[in-house]
C-alpha atoms as a PDB file:
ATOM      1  CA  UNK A   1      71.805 -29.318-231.275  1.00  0.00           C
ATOM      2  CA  UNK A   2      70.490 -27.735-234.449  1.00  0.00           C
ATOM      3  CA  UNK A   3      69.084 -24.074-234.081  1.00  0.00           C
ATOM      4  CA  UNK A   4      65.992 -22.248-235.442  1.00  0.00           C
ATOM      5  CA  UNK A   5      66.355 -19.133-237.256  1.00  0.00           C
ATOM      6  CA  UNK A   6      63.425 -16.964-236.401  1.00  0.00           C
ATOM      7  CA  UNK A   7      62.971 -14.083-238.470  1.00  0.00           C
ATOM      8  CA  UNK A   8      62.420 -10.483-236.237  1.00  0.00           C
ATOM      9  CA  UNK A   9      60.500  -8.105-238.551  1.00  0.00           C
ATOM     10  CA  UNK A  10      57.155  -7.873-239.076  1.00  0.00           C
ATOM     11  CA  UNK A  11      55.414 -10.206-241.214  1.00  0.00           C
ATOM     12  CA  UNK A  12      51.480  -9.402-240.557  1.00  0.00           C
ATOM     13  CA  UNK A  13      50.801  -6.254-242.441  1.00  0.00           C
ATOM     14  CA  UNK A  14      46.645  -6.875-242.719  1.00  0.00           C
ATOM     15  CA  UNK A  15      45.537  -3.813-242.336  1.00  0.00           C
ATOM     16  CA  UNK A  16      48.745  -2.691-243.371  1.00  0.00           C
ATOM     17  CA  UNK A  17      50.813  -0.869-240.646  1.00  0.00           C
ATOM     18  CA  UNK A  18      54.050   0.464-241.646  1.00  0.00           C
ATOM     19  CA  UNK A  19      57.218  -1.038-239.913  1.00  0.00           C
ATOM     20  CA  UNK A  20      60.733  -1.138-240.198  1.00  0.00           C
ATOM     21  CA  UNK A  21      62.904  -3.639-242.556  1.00  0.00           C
ATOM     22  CA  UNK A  22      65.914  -5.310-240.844  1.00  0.00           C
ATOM     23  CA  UNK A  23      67.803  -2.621-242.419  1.00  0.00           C
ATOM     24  CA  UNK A  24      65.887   0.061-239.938  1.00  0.00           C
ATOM     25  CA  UNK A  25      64.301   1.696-243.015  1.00  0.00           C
ATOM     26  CA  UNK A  26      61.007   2.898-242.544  1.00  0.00           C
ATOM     27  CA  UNK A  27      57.828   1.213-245.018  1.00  0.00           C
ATOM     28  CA  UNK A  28      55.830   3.477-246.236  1.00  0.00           C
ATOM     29  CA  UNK A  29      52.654   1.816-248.251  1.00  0.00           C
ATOM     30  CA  UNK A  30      53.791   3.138-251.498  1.00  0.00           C
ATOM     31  CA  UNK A  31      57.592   1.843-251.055  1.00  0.00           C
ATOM     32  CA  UNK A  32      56.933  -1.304-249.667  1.00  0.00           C
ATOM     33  CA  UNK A  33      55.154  -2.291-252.620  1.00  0.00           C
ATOM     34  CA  UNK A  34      57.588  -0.473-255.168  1.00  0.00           C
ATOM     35  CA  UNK A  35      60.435  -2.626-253.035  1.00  0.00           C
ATOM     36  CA  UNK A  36      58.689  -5.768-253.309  1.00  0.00           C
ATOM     37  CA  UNK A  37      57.448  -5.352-257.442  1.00  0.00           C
ATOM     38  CA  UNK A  38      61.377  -4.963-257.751  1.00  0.00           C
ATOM     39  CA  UNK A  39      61.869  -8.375-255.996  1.00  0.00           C
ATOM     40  CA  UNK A  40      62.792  -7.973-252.351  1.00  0.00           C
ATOM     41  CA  UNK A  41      61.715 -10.889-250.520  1.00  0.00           C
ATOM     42  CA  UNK A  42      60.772  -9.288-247.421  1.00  0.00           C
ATOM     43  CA  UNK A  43      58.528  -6.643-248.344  1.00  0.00           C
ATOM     44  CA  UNK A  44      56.873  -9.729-250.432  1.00  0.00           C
ATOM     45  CA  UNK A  45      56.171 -11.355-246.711  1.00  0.00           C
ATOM     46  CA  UNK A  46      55.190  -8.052-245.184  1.00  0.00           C
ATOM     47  CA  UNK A  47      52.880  -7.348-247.798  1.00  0.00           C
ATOM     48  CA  UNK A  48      51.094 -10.613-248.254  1.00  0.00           C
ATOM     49  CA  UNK A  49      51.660 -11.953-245.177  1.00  0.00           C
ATOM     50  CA  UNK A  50      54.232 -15.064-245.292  1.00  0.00           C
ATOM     51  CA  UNK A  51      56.004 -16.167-241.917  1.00  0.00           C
ATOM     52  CA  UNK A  52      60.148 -15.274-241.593  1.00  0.00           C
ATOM     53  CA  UNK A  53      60.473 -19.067-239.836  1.00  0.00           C
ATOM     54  CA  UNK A  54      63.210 -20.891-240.903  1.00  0.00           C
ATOM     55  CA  UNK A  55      64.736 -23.910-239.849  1.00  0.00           C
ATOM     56  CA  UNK A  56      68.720 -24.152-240.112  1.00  0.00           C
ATOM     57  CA  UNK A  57      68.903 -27.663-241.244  1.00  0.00           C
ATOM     58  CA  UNK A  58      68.591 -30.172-243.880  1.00  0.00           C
ATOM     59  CA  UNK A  59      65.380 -31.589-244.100  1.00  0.00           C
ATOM     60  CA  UNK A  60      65.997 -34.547-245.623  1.00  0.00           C
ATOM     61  CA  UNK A  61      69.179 -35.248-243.996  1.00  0.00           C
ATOM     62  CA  UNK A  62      67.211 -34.819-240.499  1.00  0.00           C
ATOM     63  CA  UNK A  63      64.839 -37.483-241.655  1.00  0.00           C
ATOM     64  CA  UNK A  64      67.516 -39.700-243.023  1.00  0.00           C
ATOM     65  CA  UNK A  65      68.708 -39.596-239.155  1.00  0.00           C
ATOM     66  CA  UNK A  66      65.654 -39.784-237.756  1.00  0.00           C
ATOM     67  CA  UNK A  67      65.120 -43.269-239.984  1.00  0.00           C
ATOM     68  CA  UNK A  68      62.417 -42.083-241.985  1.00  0.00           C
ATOM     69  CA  UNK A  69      64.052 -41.719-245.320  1.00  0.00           C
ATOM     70  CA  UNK A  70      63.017 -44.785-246.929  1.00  0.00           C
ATOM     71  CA  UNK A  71      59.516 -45.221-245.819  1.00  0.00           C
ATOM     72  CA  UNK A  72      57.978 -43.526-249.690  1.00  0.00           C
ATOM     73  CA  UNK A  73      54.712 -43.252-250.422  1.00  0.00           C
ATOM     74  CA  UNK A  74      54.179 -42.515-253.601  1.00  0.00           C
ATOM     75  CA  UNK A  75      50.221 -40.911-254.943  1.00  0.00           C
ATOM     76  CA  UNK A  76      48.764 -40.546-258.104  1.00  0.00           C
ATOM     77  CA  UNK A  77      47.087 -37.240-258.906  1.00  0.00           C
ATOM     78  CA  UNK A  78      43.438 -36.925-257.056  1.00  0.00           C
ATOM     79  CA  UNK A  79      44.547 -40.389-254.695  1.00  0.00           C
ATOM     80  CA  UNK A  80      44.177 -39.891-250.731  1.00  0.00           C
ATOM     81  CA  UNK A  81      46.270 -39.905-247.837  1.00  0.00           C
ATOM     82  CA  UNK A  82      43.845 -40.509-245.460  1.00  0.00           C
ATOM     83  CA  UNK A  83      39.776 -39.263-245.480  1.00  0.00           C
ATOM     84  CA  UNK A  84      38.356 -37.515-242.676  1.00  0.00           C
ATOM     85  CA  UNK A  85      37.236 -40.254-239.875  1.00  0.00           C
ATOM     86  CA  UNK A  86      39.894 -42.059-240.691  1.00  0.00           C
ATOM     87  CA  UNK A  87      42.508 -43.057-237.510  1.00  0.00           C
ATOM     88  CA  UNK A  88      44.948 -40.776-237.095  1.00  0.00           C
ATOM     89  CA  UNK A  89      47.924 -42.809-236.946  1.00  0.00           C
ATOM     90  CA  UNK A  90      50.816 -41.310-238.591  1.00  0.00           C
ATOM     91  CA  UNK A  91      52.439 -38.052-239.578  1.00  0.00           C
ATOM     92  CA  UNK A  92      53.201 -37.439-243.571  1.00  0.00           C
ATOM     93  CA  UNK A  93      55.571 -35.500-245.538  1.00  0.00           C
ATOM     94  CA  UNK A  94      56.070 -34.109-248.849  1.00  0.00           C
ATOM     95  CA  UNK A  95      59.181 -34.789-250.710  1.00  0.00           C
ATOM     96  CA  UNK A  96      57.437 -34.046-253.717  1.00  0.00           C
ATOM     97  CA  UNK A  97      54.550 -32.326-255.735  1.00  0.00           C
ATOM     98  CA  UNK A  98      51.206 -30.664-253.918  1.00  0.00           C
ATOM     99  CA  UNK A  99      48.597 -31.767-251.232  1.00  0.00           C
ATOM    100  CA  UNK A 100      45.070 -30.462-250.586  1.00  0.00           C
ATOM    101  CA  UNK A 101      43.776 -30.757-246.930  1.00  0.00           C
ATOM    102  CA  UNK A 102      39.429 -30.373-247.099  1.00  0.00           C
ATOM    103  CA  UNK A 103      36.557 -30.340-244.685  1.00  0.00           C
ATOM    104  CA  UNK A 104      33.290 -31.175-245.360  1.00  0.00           C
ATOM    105  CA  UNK A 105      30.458 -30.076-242.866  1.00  0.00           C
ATOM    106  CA  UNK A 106      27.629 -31.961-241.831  1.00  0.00           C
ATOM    107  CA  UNK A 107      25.609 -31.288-244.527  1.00  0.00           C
ATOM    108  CA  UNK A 108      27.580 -31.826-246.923  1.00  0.00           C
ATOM    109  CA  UNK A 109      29.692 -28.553-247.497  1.00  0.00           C
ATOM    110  CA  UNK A 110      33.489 -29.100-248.658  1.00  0.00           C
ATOM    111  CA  UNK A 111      36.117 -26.301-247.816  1.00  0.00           C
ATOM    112  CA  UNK A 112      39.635 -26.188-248.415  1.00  0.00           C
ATOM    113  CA  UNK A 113      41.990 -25.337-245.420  1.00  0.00           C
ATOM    114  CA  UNK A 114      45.135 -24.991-247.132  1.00  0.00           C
ATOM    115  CA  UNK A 115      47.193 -26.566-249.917  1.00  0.00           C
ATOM    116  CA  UNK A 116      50.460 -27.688-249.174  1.00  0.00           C
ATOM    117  CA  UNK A 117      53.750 -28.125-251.571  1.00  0.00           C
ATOM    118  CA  UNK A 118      57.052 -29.849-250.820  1.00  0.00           C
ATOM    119  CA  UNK A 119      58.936 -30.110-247.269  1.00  0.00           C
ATOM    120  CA  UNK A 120      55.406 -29.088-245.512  1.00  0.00           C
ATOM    121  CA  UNK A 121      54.633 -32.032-242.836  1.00  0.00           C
ATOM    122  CA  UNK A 122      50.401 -32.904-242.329  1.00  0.00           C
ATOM    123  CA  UNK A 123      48.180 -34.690-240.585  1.00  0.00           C
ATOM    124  CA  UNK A 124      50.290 -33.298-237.602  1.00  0.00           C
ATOM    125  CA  UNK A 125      47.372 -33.496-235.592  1.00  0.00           C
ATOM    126  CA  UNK A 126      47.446 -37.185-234.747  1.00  0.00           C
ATOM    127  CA  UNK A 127      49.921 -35.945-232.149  1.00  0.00           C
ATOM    128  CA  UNK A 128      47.326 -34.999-229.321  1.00  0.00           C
ATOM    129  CA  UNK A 129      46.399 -37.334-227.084  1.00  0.00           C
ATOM    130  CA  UNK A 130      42.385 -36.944-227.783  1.00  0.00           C
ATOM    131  CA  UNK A 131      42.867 -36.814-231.554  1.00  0.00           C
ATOM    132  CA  UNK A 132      42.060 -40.138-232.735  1.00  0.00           C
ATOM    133  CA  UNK A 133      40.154 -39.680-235.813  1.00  0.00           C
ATOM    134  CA  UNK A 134      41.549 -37.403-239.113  1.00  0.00           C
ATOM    135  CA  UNK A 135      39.379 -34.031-238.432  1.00  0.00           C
ATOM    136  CA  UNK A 136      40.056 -33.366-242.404  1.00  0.00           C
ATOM    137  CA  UNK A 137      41.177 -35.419-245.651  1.00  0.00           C
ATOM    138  CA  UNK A 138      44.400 -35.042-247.993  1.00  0.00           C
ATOM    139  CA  UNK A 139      44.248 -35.558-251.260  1.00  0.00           C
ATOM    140  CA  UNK A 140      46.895 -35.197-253.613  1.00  0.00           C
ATOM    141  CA  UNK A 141      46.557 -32.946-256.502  1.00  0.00           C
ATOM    142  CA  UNK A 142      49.526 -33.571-258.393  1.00  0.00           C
ATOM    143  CA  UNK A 143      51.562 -36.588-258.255  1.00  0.00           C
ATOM    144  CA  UNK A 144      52.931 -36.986-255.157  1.00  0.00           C
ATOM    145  CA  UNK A 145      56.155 -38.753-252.924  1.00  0.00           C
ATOM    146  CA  UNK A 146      55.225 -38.806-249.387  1.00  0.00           C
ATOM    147  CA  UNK A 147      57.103 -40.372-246.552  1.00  0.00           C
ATOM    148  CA  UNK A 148      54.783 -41.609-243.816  1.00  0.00           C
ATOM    149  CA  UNK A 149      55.949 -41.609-239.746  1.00  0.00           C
ATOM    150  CA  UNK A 150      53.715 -43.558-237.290  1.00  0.00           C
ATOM    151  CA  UNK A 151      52.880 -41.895-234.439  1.00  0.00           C
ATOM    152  CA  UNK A 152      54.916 -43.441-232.082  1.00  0.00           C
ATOM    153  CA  UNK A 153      58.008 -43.422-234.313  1.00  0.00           C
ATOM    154  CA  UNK A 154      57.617 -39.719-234.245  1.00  0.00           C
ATOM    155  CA  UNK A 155      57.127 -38.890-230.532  1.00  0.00           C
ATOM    156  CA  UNK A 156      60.439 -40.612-229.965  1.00  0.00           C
ATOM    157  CA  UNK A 157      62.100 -39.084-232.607  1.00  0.00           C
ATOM    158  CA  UNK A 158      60.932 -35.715-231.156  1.00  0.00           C
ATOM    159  CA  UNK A 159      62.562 -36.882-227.680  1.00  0.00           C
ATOM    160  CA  UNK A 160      66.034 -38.284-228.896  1.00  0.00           C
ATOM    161  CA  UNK A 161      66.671 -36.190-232.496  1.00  0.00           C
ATOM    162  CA  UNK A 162      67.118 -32.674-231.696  1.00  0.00           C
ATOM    163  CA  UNK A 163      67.809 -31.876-235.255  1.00  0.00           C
ATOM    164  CA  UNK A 164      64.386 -33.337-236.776  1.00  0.00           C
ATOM    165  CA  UNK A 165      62.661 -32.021-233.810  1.00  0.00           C
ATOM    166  CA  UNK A 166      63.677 -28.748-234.752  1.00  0.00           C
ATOM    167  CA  UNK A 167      62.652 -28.523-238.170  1.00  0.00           C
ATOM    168  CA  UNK A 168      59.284 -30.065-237.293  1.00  0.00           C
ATOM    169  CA  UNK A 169      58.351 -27.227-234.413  1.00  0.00           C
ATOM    170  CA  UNK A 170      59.788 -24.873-236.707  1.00  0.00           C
ATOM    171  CA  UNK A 171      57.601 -26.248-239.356  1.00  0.00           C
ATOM    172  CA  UNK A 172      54.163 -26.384-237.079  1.00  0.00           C
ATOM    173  CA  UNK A 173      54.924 -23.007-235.816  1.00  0.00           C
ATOM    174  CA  UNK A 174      55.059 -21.808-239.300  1.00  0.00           C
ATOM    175  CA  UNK A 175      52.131 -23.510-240.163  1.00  0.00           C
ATOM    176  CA  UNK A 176      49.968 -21.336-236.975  1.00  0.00           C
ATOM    177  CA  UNK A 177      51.274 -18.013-237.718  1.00  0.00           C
ATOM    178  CA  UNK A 178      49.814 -18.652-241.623  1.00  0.00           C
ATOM    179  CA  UNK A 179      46.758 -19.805-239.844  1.00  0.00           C
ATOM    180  CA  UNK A 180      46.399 -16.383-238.067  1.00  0.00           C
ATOM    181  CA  UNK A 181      47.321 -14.419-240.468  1.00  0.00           C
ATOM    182  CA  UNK A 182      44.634 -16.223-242.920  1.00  0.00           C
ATOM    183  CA  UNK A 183      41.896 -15.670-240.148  1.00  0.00           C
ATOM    184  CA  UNK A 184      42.815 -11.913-239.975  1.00  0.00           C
ATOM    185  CA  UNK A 185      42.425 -11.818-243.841  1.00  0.00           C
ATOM    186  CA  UNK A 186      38.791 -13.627-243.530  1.00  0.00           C
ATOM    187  CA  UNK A 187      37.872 -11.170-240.854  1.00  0.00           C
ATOM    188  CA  UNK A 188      38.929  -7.655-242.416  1.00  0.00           C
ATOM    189  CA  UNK A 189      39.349  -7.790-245.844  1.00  0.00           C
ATOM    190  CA  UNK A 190      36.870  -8.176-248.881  1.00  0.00           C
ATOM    191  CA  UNK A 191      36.986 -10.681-250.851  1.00  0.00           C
ATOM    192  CA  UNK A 192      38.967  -9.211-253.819  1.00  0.00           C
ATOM    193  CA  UNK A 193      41.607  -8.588-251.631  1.00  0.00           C
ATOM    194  CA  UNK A 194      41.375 -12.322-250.002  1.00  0.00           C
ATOM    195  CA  UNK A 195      41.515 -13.927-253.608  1.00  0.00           C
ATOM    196  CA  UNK A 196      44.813 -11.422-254.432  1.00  0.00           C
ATOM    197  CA  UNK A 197      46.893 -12.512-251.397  1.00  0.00           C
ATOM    198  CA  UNK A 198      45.898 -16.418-252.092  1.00  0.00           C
ATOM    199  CA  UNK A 199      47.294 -16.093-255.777  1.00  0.00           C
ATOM    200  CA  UNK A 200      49.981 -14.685-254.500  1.00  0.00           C
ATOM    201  CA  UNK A 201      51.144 -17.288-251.531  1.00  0.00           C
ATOM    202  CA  UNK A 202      49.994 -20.112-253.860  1.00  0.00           C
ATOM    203  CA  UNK A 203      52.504 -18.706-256.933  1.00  0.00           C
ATOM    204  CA  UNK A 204      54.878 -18.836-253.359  1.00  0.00           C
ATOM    205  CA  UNK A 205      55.713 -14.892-253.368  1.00  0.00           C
ATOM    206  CA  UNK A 206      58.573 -14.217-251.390  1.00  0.00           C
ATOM    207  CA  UNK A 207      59.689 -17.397-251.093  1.00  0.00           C
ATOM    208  CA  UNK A 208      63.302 -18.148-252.024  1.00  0.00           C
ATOM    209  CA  UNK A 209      63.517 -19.740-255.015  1.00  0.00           C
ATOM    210  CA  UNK A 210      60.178 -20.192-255.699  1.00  0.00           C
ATOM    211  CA  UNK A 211      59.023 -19.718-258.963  1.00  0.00           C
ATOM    212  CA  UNK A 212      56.263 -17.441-259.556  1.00  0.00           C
ATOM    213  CA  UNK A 213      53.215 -18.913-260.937  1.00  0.00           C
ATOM    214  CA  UNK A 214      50.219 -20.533-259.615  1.00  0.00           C
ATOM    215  CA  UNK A 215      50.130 -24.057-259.401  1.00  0.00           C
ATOM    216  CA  UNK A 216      48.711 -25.458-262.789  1.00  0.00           C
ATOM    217  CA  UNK A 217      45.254 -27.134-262.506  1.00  0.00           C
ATOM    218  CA  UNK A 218      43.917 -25.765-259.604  1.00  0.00           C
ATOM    219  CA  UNK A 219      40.128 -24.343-260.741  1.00  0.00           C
ATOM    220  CA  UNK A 220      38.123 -21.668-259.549  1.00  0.00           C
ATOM    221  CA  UNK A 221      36.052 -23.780-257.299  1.00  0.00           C
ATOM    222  CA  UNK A 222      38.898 -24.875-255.337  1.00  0.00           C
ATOM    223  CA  UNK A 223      39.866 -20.841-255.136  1.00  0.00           C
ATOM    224  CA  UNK A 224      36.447 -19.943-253.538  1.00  0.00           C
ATOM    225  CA  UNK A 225      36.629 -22.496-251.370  1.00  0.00           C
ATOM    226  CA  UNK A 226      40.116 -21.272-249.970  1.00  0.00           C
ATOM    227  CA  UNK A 227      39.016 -17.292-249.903  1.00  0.00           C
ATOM    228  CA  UNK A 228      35.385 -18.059-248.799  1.00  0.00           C
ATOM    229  CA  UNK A 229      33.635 -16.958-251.495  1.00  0.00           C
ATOM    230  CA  UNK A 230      31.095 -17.880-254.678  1.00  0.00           C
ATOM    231  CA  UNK A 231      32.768 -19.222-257.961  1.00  0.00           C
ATOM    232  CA  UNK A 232      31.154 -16.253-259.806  1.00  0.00           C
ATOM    233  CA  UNK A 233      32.731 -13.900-257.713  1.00  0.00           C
ATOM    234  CA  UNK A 234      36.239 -15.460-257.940  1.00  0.00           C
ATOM    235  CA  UNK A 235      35.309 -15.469-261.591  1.00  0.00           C
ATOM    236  CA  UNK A 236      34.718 -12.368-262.073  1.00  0.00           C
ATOM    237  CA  UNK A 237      37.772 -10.937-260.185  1.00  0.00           C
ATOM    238  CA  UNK A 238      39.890 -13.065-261.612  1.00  0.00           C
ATOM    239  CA  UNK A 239      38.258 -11.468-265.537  1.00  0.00           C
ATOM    240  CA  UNK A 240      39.424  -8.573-263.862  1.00  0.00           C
ATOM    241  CA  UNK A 241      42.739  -8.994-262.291  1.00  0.00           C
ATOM    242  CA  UNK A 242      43.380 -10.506-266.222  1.00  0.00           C
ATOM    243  CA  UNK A 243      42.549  -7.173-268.186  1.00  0.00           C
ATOM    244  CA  UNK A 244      44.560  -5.241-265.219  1.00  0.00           C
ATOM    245  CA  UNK A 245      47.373  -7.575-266.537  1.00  0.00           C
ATOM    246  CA  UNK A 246      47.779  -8.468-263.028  1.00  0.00           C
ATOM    247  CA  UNK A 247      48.337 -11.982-264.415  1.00  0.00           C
ATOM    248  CA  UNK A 248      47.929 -14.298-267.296  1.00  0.00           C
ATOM    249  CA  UNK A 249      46.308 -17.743-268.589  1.00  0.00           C
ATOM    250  CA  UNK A 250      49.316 -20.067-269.610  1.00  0.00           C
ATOM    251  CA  UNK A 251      48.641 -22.691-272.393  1.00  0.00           C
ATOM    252  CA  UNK A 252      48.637 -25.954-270.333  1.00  0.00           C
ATOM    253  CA  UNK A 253      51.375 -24.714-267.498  1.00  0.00           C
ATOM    254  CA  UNK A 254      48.970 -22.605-265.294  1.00  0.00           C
ATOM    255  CA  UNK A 255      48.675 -18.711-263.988  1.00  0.00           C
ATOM    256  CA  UNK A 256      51.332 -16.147-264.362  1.00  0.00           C
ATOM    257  CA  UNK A 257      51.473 -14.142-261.613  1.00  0.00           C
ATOM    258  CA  UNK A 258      52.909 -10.279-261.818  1.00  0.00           C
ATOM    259  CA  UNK A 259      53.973  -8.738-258.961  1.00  0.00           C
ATOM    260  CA  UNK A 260      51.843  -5.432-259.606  1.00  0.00           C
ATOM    261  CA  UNK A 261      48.904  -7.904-257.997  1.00  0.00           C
ATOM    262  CA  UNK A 262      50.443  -6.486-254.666  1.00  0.00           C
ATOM    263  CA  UNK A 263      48.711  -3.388-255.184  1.00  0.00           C
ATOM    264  CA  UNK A 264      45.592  -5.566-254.260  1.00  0.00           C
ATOM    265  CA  UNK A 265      46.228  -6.634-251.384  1.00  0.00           C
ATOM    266  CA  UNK A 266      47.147  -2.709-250.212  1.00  0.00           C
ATOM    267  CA  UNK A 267      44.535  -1.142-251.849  1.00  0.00           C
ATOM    268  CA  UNK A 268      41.343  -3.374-252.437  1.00  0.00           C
END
């Protein structure tokens, strides 16, 4: 049976509260920040706020096992998975490009709950036995290659594949700690310092090889949605963050993102 590697140091620093690397070396504010502007991954997740879980297997070759590796769905940019109150039926996952999950309120409100790249599983939530409606929709913003796992196919694959069951727990578990940690970040911190750490975990800071820009078409309405904020707000800090040269506009291939936006998230 596969195992999970579950990272032991700190990963929620918001408010920030100095701890110790794996390496037993204290974090001061100042040199966690210096460490991570020079690249170390883990002072990226202890800054920003990025879960340590990792699964120790293949992804793809635990879904080839499980039988799912030919069922493809493939979207065009702005096509839907599934709307909310639509059944919930099936499991998806990304093999390739980007996936928005929104809510829209009674009257009419839409908010973003998260955006989701490549080997992230959704709709998830079709799992529970009262869950028979989508509580959100998924829409794809880039083009997309999904594989889709009815419901039933999954719970048995949780029960006889250790391996896949693995990487999915490890993946769902992944998915709650970011859930947290983006609730603590609502709660505490203004919204300057909300919009810093999404650019950052959207550009995938700290993430091994992840490259380290933000994702290209995404607009500033989507962006207030995810910090919880106005578009003139977002609009203005991001005028800001620009003359800082905490980032720059690309022509046509999105947002560079410099590390020095860290001191943000520390400091805002």
């Amino acid at each position: 049976m596969a195992t999970c590697v579950i990272s032991e140091t700190a990963t929620n620093l918001i408010p920030f509260r100095p701890v110790k690397g794996e390496d037993g070396r204290g974090n001061s504010q100042r040199g966690l920040v210096q460490r991570a502007e020079r690249g170390d991954e883990q002072a990226f997740r202890n800054v920003v706020g990025i879960d340590g879980l990792k699964a120790s297997v293949d992804p793809e070759a635990a879904l080839a096992n499980a039988g799912f590796g030919k069922r493809v769905l493939n979207l065009k940019e702005n096509a839907v998975a599934y709307s909310q109150g639509d059944a919930a039926s099936a499991v998806f996952y990304i093999r390739k490009g980007k996936v928005r999950l929104t809510v829209v309120s009674k009257v009419g409100k839409e908010a973003t709950l998260c955006i989701l790249g490549e080997g992230k599983f959704f709709g998830e939530s079709c799992l529970l036995a009262q869950q028979f409606l989508r509580m959100e929709s998924a829409t794809a913003m880039t083009d997309c290659e999904l594989l889709r796992i009815d419901k039933k196919e999954i719970m048995l694959a949780l029960q006889r594949e250790h391996t896949f069951s693995d990487l999915f727990l490890t993946c769902l578990v992944a998915r709650n700690i970011r859930y947290q940690e983006d609730l603590v970040d609502h709660l505490f911190n203004s919204s300057e310092k909300r919009l810093a750490r999404t650019l950052l975990l959207l550009a995938h800071f700290g993430e091994e090889g992840a490259p380290k820009t933000v994702m290209p078409k995404i607009n500033q309405e989507t962006l207030a949605e995810m910090v919880g904020t106005t578009r003139s707000r977002v609009s203005y800090f991001m005028n800001r963050f620009r003359k800082l040269g905490f980032l720059e506009y690309g022509d046509g291939c999105g947002i560079q993102v410099h590390s020095s936006l860290l001191k943000v998230v520390l400091n805002a």
